[in-house]
Protein backbone atom coordinates (compact mmCIF):
# COMPACT_ATOMS: atom_id res chain seq x y z
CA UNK A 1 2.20 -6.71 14.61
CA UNK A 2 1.41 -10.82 13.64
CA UNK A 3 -1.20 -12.13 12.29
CA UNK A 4 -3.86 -11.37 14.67
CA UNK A 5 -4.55 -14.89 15.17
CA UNK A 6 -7.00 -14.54 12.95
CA UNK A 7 -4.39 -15.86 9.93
CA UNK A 8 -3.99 -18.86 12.09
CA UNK A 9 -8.08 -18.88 12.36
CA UNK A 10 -8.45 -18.54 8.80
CA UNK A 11 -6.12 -20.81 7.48
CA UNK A 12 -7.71 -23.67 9.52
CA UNK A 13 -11.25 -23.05 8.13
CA UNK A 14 -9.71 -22.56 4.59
CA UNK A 15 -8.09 -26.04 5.29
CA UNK A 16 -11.62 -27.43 6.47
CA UNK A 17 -13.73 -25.54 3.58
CA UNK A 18 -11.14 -27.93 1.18
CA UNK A 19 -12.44 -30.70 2.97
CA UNK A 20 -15.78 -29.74 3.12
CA UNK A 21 -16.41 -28.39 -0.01
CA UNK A 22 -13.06 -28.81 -2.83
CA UNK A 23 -12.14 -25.11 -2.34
CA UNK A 24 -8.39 -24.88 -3.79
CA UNK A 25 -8.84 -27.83 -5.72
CA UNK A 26 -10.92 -28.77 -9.11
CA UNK A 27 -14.13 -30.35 -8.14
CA UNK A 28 -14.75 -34.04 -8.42
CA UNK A 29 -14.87 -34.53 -12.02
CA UNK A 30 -18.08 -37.04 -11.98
CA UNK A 31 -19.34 -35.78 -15.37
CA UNK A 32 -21.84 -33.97 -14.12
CA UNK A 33 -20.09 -30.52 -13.51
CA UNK A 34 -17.47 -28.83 -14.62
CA UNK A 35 -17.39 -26.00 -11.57
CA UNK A 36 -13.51 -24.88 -9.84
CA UNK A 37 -13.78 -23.05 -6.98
CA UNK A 38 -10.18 -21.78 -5.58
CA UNK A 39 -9.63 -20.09 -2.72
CA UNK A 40 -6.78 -16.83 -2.25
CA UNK A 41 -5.25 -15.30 0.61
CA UNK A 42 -4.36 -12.20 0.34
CA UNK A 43 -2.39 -9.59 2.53
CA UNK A 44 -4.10 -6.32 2.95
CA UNK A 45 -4.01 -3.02 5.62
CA UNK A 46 -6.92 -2.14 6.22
CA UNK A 47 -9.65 -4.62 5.01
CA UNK A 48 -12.12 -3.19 6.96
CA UNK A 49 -12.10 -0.78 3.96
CA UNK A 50 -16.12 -1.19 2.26
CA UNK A 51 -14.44 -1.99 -1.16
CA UNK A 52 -12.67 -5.13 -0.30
CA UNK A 53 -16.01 -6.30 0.39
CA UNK A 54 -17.12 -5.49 -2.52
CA UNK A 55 -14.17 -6.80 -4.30
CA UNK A 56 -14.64 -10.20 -2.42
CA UNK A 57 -17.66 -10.40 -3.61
CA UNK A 58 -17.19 -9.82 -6.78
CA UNK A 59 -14.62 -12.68 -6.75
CA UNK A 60 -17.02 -14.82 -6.04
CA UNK A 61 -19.09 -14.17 -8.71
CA UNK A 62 -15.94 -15.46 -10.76
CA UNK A 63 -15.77 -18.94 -8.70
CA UNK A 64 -12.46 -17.27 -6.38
CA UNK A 65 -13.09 -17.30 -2.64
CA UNK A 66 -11.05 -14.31 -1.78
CA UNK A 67 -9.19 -14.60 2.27
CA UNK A 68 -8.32 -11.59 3.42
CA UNK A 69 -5.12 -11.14 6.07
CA UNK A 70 -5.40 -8.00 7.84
CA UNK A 71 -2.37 -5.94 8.71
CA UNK A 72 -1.64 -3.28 10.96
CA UNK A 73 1.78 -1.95 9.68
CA UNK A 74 3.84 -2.46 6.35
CA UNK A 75 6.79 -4.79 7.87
CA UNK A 76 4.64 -8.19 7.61
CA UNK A 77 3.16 -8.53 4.36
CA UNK A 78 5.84 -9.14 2.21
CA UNK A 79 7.50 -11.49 4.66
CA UNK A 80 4.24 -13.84 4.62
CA UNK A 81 4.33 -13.53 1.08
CA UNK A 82 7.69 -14.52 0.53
CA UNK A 83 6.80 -17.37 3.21
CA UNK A 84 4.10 -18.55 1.84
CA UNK A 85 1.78 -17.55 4.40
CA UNK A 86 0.17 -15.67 1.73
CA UNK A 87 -0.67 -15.85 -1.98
CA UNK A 88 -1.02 -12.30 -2.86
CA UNK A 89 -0.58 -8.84 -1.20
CA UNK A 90 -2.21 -5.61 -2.04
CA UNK A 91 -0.84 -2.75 0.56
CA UNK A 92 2.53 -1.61 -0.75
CA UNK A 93 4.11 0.98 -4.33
CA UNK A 94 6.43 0.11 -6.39
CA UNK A 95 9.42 1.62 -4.87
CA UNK A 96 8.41 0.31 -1.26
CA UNK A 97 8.93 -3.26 -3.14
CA UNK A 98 12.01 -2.23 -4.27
CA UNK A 99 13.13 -1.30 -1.40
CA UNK A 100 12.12 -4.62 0.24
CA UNK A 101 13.49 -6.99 -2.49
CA UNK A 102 16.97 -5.82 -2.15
CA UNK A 103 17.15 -5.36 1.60
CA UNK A 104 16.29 -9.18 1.62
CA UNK A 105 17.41 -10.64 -1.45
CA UNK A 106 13.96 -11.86 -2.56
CA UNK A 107 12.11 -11.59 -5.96
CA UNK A 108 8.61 -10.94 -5.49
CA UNK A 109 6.77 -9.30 -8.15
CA UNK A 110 4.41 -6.60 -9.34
CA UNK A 111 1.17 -8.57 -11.13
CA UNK A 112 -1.14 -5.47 -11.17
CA UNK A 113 -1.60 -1.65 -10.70
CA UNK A 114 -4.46 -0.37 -8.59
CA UNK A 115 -3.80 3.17 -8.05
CA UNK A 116 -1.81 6.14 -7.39
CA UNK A 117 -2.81 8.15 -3.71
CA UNK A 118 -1.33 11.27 -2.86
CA UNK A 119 0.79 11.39 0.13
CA UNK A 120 -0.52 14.22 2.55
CA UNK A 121 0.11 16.85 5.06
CA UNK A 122 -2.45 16.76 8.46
CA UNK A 123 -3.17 18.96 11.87
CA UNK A 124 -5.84 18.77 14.11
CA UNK A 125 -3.92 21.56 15.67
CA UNK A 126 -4.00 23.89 12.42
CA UNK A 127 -6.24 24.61 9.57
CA UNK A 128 -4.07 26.32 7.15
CA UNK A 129 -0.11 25.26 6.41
CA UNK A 130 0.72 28.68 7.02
CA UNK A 131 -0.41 28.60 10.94
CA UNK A 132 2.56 25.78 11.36
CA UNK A 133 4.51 27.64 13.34
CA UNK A 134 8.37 28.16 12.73
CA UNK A 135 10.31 25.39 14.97
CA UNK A 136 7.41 23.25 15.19
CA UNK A 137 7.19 19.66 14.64
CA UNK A 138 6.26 17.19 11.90
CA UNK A 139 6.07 13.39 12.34
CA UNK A 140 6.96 11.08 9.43
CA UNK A 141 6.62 7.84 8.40
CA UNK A 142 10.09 5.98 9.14
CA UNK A 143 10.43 2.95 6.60
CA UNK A 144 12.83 4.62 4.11
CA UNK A 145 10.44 4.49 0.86
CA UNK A 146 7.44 6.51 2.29
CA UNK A 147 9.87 8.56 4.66
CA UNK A 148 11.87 10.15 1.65
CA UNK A 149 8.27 10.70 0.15
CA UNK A 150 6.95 12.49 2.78
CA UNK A 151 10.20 14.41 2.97
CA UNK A 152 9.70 15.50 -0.17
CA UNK A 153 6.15 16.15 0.26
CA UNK A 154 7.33 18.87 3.44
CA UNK A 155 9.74 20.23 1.28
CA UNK A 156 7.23 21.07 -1.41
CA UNK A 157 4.77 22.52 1.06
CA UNK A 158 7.90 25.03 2.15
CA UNK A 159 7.97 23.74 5.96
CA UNK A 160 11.27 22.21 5.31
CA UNK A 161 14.78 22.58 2.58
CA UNK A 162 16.79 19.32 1.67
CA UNK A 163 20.39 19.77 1.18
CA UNK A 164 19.91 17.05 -1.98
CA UNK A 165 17.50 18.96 -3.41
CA UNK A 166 14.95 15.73 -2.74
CA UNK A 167 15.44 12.46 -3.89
CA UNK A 168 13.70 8.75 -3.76
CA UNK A 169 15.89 8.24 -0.71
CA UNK A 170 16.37 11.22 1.45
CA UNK A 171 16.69 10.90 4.90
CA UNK A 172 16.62 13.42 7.74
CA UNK A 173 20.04 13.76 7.94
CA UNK A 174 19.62 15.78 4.48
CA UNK A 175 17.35 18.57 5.81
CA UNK A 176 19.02 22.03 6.22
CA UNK A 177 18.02 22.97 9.43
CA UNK A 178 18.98 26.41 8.81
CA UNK A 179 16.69 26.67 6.23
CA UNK A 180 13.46 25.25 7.39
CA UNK A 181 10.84 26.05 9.47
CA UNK A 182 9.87 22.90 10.71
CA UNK A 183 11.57 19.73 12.81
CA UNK A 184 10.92 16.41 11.78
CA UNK A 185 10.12 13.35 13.65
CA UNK A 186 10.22 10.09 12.39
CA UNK A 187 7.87 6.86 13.66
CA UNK A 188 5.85 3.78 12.32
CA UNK A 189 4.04 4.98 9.88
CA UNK A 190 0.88 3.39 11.60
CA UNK A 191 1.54 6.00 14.17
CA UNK A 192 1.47 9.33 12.69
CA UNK A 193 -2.24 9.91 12.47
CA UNK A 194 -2.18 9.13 16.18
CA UNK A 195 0.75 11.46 16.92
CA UNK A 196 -1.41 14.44 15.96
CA UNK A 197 -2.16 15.44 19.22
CA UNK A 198 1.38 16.06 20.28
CA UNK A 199 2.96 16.99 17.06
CA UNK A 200 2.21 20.33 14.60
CA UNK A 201 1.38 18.35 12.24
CA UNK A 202 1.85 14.59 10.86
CA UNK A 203 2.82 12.96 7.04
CA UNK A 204 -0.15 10.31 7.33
CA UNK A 205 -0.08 7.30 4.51
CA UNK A 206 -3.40 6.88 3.11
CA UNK A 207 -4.04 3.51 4.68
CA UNK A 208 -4.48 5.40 7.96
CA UNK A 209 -5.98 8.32 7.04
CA UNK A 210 -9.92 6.94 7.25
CA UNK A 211 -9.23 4.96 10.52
CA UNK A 212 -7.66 7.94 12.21
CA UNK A 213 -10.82 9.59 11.56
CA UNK A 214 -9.59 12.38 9.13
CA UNK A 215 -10.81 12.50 6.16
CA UNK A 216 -8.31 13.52 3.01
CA UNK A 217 -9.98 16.26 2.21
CA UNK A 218 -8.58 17.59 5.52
CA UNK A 219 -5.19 17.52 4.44
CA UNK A 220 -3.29 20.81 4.70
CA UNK A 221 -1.22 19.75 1.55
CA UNK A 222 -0.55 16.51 -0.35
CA UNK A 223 1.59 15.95 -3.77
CA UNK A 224 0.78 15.14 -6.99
CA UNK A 225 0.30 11.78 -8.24
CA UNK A 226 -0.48 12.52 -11.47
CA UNK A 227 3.61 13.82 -12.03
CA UNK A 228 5.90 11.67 -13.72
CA UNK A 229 7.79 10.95 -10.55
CA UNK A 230 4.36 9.48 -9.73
CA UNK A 231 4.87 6.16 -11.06
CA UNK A 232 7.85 5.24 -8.40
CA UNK A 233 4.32 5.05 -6.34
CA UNK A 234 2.03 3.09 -8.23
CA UNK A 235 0.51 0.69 -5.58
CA UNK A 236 0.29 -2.93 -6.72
CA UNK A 237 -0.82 -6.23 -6.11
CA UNK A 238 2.35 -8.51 -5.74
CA UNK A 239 2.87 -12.04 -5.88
CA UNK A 240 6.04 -14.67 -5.72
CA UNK A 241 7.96 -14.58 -8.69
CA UNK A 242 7.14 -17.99 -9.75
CA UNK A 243 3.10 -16.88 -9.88
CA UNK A 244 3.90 -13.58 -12.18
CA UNK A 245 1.58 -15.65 -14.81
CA UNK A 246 -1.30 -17.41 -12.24
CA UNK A 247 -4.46 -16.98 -14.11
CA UNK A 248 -6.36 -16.69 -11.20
CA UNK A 249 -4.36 -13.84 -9.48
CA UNK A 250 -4.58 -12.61 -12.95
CA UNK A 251 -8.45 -12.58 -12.82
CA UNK A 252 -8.37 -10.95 -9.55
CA UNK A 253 -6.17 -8.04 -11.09
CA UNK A 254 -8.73 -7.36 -13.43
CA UNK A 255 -11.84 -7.62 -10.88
CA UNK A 256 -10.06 -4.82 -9.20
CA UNK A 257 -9.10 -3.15 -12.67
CA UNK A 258 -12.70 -3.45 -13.89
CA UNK A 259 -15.68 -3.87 -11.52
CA UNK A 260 -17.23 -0.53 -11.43
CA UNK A 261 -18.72 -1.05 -7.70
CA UNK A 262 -15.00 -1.68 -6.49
CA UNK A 263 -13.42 1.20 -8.55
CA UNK A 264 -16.21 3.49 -6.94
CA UNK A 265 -15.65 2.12 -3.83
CA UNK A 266 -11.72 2.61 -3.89
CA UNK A 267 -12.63 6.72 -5.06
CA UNK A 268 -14.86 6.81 -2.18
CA UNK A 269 -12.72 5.68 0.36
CA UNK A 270 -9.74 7.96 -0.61
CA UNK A 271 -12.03 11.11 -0.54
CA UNK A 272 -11.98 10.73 -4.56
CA UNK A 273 -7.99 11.60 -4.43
CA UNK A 274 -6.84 8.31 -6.05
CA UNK A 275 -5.96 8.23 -9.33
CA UNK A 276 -6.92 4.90 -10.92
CA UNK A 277 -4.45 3.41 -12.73
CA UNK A 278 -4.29 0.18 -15.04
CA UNK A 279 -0.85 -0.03 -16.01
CA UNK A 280 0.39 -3.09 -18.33
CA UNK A 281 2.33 -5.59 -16.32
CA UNK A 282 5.36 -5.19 -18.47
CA UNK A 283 5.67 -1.43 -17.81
CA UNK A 284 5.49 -2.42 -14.08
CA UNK A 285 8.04 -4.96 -14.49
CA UNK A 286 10.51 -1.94 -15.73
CA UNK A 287 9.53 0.58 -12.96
CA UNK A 288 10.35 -2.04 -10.23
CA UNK A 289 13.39 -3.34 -12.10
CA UNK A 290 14.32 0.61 -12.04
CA UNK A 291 13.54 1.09 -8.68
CA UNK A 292 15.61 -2.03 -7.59
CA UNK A 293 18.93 -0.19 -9.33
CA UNK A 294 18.42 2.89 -7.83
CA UNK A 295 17.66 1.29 -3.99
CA UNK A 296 21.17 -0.74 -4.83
CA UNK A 297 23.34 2.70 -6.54
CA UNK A 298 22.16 4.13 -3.26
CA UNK A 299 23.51 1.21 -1.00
């Protein structure tokens, strides 16, 4: 997965709009207008999504020409970030960020909650968990953050037992085979709604849920983001360190906080199982510093 070309695309006509028209920059001061346009690029999967529409939109209401970067898997994003490539990214929770700043020795940061989606359980082969039969076959995502999720997820839906009782970072080596009823496979997680037709069942992130054409209402089981281990998956927009306090990145936080089209569009396209969440920057700051210790104690 790159850029598509279409980063490459984009970031020429963002470089001729500045020509053209001042975006990025203050406009001429020649006393007879005061307007700033600026122009953001920011890393999403899956902005095909309606709301980002809406959301882009609504930027530009505020005088913020929003770019969006499409993605097709989670193992870009941050990278551009961190290179520059991008100014913001919207995709990833907390603990995936953790996960990512100490495997590489970066700093990005958490500037703004969006919300909280539950991690589910699909089959196109069965319509009730309890038709999975014994020795079949679950895929799962494989980056470790959303793997150990989803293995936590199985084990709460009784299809499999981990030997460590289920932690932020259990692996498959920690499932008592004995004990469960299932066998897990691990890919991309961009690949296990498209596994479903050769697997019992499939651990499907919920930016892939809608473009697999399941809906999340279809999910056999899913956890519960409102529990207190919730907040490890808090999704976020993220930016480099030194932007923590950009006013404008801050303004699009806020947009995505507060607009009441984009809030009902981000419901509607998770099948109303989001949970919304504002949470104060500061109490972000602790989660992620909290995650970061536990992804290094677990080194």
């Amino acid at each position: 997965m790159t850029f598509k070309k279409r980063g490459v695309v984009a970031a020429s006509v963002a470089a001729l709009a500045l020509i053209l028209t001042g975006c990025s920059a203050p406009a001429a001061d020649d006393g007879k207008s005061d307007t700033k346009t600026e122009t953001v690029k920011i890393g999403v999967v899956g902005a095909s999504d309606p709301y980002w529409e809406t959301f882009t939109k609504a930027a530009a209401d505020e005088g913020i020409t929003v770019d969006l970067v499409d993605f097709t898997d989670y193992n870009q994003p941050n990278p551009a970030l961190s290179a520059g490539e991008l100014d913001l990214n919207q995709f990833q929770h907390i603990v995936y960020l953790a996960d990512y700043n100490v495997a590489n020795s970066d700093d990005l940061v958490a500037i703004g909650s969006t919300a909280i989606y539950p991690l589910g359980v699909f089959s196109t082969k069965h319509k009730k968990l309890d038709e999975i039969p014994k020795g079949g076959s679950v895929a799962v995502p494989s980056d470790p953050t959303n793997r150990a999720r989803a293995l936590n997820v199985l084990q709460s839906a009784g299809l499999i037992k981990l030997k460590d009782g289920g932690t932020l970072f259990s692996i498959p080596d920690d499932i008592d085979a004995g004990a469960s009823k299932v066998t897990v496979t691990e890919m991309d997680a961009s690949f296990t709604a498209t596994s479903l037709a050769d697997v019992d069942a499939a651990v499907v992130n919920n930016d892939f849920v809608t473009d697999a054409g399941l809906k999340f209402s279809d999910a056999l089981y899913q956890d519960d983001p409102e529990d207190e281990g919730a907040k490890y998956f808090i999704n976020i927009f993220a930016a480099k360190a030194k932007d923590a306090d950009n006013p404008t990145y801050k303004k699009l936080v806020e947009i995505y906080q507060t607009n009441k089209d984009v809030q009902a569009g981000v419901l509607e396209n998770s099948g109303d199982s989001a949970i919304l969440v504002a949470t104060p920057t500061s109490e972000l700051k602790e989660i992620l510093k909290d995650s970061e210790k536990q992804v290094r104690d677990n080194k």
